[in-house]
C-alpha atoms as a PDB file:
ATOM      1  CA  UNK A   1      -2.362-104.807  65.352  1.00  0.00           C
ATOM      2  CA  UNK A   2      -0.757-102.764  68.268  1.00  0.00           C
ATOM      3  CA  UNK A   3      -2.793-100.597  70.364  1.00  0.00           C
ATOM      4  CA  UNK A   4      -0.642 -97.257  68.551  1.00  0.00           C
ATOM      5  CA  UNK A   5      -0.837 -98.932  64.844  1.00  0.00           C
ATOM      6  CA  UNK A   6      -4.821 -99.215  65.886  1.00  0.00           C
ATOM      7  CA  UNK A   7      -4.917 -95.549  67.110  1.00  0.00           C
ATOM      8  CA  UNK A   8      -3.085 -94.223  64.473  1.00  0.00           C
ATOM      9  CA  UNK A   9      -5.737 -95.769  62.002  1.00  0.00           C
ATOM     10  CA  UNK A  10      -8.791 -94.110  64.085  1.00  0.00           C
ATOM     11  CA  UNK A  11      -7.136 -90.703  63.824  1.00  0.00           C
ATOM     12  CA  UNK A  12      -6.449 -91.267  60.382  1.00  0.00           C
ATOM     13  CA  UNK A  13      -9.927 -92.074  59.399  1.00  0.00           C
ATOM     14  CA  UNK A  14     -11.029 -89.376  61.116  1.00  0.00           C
ATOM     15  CA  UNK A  15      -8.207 -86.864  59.159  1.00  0.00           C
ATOM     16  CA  UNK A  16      -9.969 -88.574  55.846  1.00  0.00           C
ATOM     17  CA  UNK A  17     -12.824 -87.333  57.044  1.00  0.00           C
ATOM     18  CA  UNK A  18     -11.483 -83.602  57.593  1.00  0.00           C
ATOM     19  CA  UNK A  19      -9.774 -84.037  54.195  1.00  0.00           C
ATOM     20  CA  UNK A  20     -12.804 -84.620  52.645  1.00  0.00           C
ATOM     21  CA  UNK A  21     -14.801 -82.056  54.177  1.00  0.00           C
ATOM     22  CA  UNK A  22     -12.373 -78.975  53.821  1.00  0.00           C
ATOM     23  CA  UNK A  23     -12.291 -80.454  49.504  1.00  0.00           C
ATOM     24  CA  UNK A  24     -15.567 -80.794  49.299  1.00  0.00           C
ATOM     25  CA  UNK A  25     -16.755 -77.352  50.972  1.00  0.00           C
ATOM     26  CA  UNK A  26     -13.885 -75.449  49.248  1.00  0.00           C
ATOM     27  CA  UNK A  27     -15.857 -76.588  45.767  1.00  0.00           C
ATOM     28  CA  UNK A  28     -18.889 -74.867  47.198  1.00  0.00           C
ATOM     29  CA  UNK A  29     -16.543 -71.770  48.068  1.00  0.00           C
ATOM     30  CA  UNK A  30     -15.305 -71.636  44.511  1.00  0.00           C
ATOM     31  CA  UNK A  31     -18.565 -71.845  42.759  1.00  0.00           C
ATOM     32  CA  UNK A  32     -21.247 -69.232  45.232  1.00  0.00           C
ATOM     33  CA  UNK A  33     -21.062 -65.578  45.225  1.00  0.00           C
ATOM     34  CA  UNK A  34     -23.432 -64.602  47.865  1.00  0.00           C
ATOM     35  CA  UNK A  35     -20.924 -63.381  50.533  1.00  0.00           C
ATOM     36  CA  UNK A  36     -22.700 -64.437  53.677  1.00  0.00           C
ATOM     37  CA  UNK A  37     -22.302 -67.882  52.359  1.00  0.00           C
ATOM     38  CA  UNK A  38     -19.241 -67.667  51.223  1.00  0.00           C
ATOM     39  CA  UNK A  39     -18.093 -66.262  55.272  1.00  0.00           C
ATOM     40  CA  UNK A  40     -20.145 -69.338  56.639  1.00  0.00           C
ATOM     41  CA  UNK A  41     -18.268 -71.768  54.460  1.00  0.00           C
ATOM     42  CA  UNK A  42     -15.002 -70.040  54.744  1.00  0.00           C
ATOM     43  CA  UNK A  43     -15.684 -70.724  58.772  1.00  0.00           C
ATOM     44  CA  UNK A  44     -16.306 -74.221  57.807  1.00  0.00           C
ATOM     45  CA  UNK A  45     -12.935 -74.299  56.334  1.00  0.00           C
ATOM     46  CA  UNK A  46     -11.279 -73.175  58.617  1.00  0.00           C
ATOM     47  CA  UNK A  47     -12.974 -75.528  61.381  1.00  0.00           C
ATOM     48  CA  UNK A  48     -11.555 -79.015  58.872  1.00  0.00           C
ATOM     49  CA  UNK A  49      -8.159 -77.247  59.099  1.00  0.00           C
ATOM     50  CA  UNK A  50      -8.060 -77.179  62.235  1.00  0.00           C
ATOM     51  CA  UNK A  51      -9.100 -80.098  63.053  1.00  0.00           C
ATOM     52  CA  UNK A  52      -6.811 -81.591  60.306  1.00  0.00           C
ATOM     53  CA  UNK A  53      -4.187 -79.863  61.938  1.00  0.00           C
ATOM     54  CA  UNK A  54      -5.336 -81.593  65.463  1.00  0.00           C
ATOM     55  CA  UNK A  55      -5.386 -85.328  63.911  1.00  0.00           C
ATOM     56  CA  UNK A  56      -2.319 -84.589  62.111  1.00  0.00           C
ATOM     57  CA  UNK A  57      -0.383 -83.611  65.252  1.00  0.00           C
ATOM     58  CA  UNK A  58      -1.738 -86.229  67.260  1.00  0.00           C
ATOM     59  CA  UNK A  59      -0.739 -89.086  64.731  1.00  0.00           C
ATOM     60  CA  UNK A  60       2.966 -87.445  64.482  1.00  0.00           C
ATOM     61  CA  UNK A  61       3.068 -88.213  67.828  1.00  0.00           C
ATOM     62  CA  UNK A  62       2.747 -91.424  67.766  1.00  0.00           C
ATOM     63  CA  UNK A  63       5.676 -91.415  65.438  1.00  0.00           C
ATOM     64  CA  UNK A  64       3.590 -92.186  62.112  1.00  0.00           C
ATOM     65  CA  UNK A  65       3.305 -90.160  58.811  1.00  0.00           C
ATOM     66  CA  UNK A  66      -0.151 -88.806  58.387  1.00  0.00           C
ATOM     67  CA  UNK A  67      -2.070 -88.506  55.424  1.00  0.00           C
ATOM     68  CA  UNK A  68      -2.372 -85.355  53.848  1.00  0.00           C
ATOM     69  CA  UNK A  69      -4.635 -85.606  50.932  1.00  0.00           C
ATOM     70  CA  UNK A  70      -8.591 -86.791  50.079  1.00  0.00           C
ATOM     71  CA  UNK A  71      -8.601 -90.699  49.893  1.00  0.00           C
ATOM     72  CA  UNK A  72      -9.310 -92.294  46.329  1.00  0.00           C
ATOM     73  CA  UNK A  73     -13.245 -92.924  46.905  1.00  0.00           C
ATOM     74  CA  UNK A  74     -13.345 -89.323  48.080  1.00  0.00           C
ATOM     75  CA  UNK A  75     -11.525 -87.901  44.873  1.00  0.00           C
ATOM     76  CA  UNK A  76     -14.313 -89.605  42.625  1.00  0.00           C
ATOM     77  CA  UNK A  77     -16.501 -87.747  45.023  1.00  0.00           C
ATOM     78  CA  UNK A  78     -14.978 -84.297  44.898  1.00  0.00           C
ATOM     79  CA  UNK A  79     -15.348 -84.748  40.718  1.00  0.00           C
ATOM     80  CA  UNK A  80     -19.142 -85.662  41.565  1.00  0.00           C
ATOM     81  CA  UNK A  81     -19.764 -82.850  43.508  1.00  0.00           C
ATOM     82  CA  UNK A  82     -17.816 -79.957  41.401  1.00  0.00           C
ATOM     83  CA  UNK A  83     -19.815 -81.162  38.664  1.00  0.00           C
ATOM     84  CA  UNK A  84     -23.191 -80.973  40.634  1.00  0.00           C
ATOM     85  CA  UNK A  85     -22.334 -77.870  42.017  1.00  0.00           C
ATOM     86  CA  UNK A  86     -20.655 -75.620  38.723  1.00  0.00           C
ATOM     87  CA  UNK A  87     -24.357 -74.671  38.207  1.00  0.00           C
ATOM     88  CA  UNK A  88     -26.253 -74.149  41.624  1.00  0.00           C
ATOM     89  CA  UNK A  89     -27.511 -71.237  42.373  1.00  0.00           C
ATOM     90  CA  UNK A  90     -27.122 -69.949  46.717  1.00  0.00           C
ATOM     91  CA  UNK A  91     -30.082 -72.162  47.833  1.00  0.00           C
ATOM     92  CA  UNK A  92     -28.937 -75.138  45.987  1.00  0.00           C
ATOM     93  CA  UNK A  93     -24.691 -74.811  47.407  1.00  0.00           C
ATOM     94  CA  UNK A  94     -26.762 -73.975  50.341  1.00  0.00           C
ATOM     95  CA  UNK A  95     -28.555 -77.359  50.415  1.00  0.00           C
ATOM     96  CA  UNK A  96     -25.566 -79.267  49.380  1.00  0.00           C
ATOM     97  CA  UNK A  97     -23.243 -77.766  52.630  1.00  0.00           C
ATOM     98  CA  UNK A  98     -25.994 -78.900  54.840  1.00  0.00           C
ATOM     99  CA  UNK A  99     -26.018 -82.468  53.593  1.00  0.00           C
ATOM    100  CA  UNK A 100     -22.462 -82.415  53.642  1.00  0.00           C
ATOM    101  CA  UNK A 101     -22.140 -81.698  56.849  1.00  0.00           C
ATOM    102  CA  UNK A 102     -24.805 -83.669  58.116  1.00  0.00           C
ATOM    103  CA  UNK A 103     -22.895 -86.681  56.061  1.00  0.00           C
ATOM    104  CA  UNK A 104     -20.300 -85.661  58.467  1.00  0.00           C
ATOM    105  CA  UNK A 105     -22.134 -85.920  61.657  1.00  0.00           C
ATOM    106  CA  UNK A 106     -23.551 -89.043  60.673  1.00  0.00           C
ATOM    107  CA  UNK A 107     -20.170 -90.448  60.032  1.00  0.00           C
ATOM    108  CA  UNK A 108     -18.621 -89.435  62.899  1.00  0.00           C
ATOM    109  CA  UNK A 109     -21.384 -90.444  65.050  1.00  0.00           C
ATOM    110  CA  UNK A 110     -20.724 -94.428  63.428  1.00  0.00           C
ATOM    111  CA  UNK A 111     -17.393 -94.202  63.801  1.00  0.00           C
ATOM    112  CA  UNK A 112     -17.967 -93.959  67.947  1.00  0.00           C
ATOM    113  CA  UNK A 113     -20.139 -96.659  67.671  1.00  0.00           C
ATOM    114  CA  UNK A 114     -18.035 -98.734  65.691  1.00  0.00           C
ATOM    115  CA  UNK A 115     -15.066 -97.373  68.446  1.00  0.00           C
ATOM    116  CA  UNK A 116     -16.793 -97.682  71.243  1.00  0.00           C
ATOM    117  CA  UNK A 117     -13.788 -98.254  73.874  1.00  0.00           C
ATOM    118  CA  UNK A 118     -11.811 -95.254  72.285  1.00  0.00           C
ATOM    119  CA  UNK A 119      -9.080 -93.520  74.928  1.00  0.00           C
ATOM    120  CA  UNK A 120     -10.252 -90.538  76.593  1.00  0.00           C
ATOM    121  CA  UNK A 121      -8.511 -88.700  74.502  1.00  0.00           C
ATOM    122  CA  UNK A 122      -9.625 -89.827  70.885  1.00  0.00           C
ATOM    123  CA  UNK A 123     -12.894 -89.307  72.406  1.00  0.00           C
ATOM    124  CA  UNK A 124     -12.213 -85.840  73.331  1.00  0.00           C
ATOM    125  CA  UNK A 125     -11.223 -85.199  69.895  1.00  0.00           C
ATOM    126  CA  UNK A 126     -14.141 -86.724  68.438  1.00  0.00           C
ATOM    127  CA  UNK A 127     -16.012 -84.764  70.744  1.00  0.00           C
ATOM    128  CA  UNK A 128     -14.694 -81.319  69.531  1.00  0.00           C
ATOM    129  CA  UNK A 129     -14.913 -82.731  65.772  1.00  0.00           C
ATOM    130  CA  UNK A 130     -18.567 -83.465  66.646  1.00  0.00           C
ATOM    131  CA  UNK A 131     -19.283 -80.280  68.340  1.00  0.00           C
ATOM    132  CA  UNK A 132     -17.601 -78.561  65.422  1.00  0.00           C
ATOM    133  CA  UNK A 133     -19.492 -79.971  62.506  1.00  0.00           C
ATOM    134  CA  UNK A 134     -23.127 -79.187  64.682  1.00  0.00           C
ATOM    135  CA  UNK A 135     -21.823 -75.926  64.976  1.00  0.00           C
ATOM    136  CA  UNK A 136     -21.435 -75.628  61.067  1.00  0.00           C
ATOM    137  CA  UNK A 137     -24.654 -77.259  60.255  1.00  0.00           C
ATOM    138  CA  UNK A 138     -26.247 -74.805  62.484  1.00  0.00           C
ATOM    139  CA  UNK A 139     -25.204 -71.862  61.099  1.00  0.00           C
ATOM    140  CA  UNK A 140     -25.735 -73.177  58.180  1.00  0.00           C
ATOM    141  CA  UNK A 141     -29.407 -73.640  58.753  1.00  0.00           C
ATOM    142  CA  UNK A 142     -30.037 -70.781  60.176  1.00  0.00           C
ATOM    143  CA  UNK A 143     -28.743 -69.080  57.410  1.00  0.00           C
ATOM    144  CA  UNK A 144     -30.667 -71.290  55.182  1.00  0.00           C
ATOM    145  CA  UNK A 145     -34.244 -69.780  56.899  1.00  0.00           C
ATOM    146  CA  UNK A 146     -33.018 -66.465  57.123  1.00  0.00           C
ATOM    147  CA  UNK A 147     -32.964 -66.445  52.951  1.00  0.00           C
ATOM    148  CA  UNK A 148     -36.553 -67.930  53.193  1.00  0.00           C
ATOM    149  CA  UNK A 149     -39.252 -65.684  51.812  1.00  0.00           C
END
């Protein structure tokens, strides 16, 4: 595998990744109604898409077609979740965005250990995909004890 078919397939992992997140929290959109939820997971949206738009750009560059859907395993997934979610209530979409995001961290956190002599500048976009998804869970926590009684 050359260096660019081998950097190609980290940026493309990591666009799965956004794919899936930006599916999976756009279920959680459809199905709440409390509208300070709805704004933090509308920001959490927007934060895949831009990252999505990131990974995408940087894998055009290196002259490949990226993907632009939710891999297979992550379809079944999506059909998983919609089901789980058509009848939580705030606290419960609330709970499931948190361990969806921390799913996130987590597996962007293996993915620079199984990487660990990534280019500067994978890193750096790992980095701001990192920093991105803490931001999300935070907010999304804090929200979470703000609602506490």
């Amino acid at each position: 595998m050359s260096y660019d078919n081998q950097l190609v397939n980290e940026y493309t992992e990591l666009l799965e990744g956004c794919h899936m997140g930006a599916s999976t929290f756009k279920i959680y959109l459809d199905e709440t109604y409390d509208m300070e939820l709805r704004k933090l997971l509308i920001e959490a949206i927007d934060s895949f898409k831009k990252h999505e738009k990131i990974l995408t750009e940087k894998i055009l560059h290196l002259g490949t077609d990226p993907s632009d859907d939710v891999p297979l395993m992550g379809k079944v997934s999506e059909f998983f979740e919609k089901m789980k979610v058509k009848m939580a209530d705030t606290d419960k979409t609330l709970d499931y965005a948190l361990n969806a995001i921390d799913m996130g961290i987590k597996g962007v956190e293996k993915f620079t250990e199984k990487h660990p002599d990534l280019e500067q500048e994978v890193k750096q976009a790992i980095d701001d995909l990192l920093n991105d998804y803490k931001i999300t869970y935070q907010k999304l926590s804090d929200y979470k004890i703000r609602r506490m009684p």
